[in-house]
Protein backbone atom coordinates (compact mmCIF):
# COMPACT_ATOMS: atom_id res chain seq x y z
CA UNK A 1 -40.57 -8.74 28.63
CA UNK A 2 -38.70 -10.52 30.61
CA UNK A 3 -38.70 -9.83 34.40
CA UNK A 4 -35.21 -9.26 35.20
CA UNK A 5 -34.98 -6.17 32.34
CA UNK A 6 -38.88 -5.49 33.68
CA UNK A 7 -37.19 -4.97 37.10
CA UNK A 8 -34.18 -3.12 36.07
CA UNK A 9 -35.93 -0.54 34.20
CA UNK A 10 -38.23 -0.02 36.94
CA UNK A 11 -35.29 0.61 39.09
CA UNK A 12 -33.95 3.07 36.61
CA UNK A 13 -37.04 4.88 36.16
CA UNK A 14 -37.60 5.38 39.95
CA UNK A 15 -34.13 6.11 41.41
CA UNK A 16 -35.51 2.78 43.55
CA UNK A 17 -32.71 -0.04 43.83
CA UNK A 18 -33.99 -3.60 44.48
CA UNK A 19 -32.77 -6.07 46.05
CA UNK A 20 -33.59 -9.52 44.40
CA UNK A 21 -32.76 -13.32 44.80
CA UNK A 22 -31.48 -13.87 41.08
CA UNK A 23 -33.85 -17.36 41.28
CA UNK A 24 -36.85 -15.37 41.75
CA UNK A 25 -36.67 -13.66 38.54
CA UNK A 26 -35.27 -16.75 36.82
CA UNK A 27 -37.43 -17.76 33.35
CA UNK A 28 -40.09 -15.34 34.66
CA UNK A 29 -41.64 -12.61 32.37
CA UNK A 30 -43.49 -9.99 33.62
CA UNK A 31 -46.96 -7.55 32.18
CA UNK A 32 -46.71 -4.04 31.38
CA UNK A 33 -47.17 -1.56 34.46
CA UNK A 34 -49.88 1.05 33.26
CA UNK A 35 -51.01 3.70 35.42
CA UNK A 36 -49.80 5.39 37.90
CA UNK A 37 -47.98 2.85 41.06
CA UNK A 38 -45.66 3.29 44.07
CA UNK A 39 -42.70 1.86 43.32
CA UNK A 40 -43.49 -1.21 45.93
CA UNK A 41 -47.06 -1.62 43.85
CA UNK A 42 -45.40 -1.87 40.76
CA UNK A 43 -42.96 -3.87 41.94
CA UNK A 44 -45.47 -6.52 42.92
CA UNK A 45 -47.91 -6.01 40.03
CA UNK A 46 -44.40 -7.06 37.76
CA UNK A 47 -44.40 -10.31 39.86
CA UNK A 48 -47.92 -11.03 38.77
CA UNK A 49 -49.23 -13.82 41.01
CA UNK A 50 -45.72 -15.02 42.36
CA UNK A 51 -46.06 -14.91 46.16
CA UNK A 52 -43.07 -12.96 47.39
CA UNK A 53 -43.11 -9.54 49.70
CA UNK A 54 -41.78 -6.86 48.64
CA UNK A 55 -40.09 -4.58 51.97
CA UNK A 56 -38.90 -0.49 51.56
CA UNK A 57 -35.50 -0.29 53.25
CA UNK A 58 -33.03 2.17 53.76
CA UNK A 59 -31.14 1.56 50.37
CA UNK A 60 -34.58 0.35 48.23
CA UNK A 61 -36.77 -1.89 47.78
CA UNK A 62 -35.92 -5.87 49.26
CA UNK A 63 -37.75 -8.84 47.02
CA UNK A 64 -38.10 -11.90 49.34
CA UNK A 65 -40.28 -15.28 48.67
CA UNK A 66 -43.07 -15.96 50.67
CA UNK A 67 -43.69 -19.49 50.22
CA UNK A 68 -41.97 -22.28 48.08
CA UNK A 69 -44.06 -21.61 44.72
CA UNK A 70 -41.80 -18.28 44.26
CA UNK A 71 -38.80 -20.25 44.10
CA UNK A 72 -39.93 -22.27 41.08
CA UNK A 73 -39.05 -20.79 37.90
CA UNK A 74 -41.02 -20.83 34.52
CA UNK A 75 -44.15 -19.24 36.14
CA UNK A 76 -45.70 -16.72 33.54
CA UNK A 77 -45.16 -13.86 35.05
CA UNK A 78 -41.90 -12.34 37.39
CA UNK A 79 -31.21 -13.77 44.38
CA UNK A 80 -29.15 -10.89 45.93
CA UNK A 81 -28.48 -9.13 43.36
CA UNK A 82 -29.23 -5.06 42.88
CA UNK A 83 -30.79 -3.95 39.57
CA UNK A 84 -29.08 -0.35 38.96
């Protein structure tokens, strides 16, 4: 699935907005999430082995790279932007 609809229907499914850099999601897909996950562990586990943070604000959840490899897109798994 790709991991901007991955993302969005986590978002739905939680009440959880995130906040995301549309580059970080860009060509990515993401796994299933199975089990039972905060929002902010499911969030990552979607992002596979991307290296990005993941912060609980106020309004949701922020999505921010943590080193140059996030910003490359293609990787197999998944800019501001708010899923609904």
């Amino acid at each position: 699935m790709p991991l901007a609809r991955a993302i969005e229907i986590l978002s739905r499914q939680t009440g959880c907005p995130v906040l995301i850099d549309p580059i970080l999601m860009d060509g990515r897909t993401s796994a299933a999430v199975k089990g039972a996950y905060t929002p902010q562990a499911a969030l990552l586990h979607l992002f596979g082995s991307v290296h990005i943070d993941v912060t609980a604000t106020v309004s949701g959840l922020s999505v921010s790279p943590l080193d140059a490899t996030a910003l490359t897109s293609g990787d197999t798994r998944s800019g501001l932007r708010s899923a609904p």
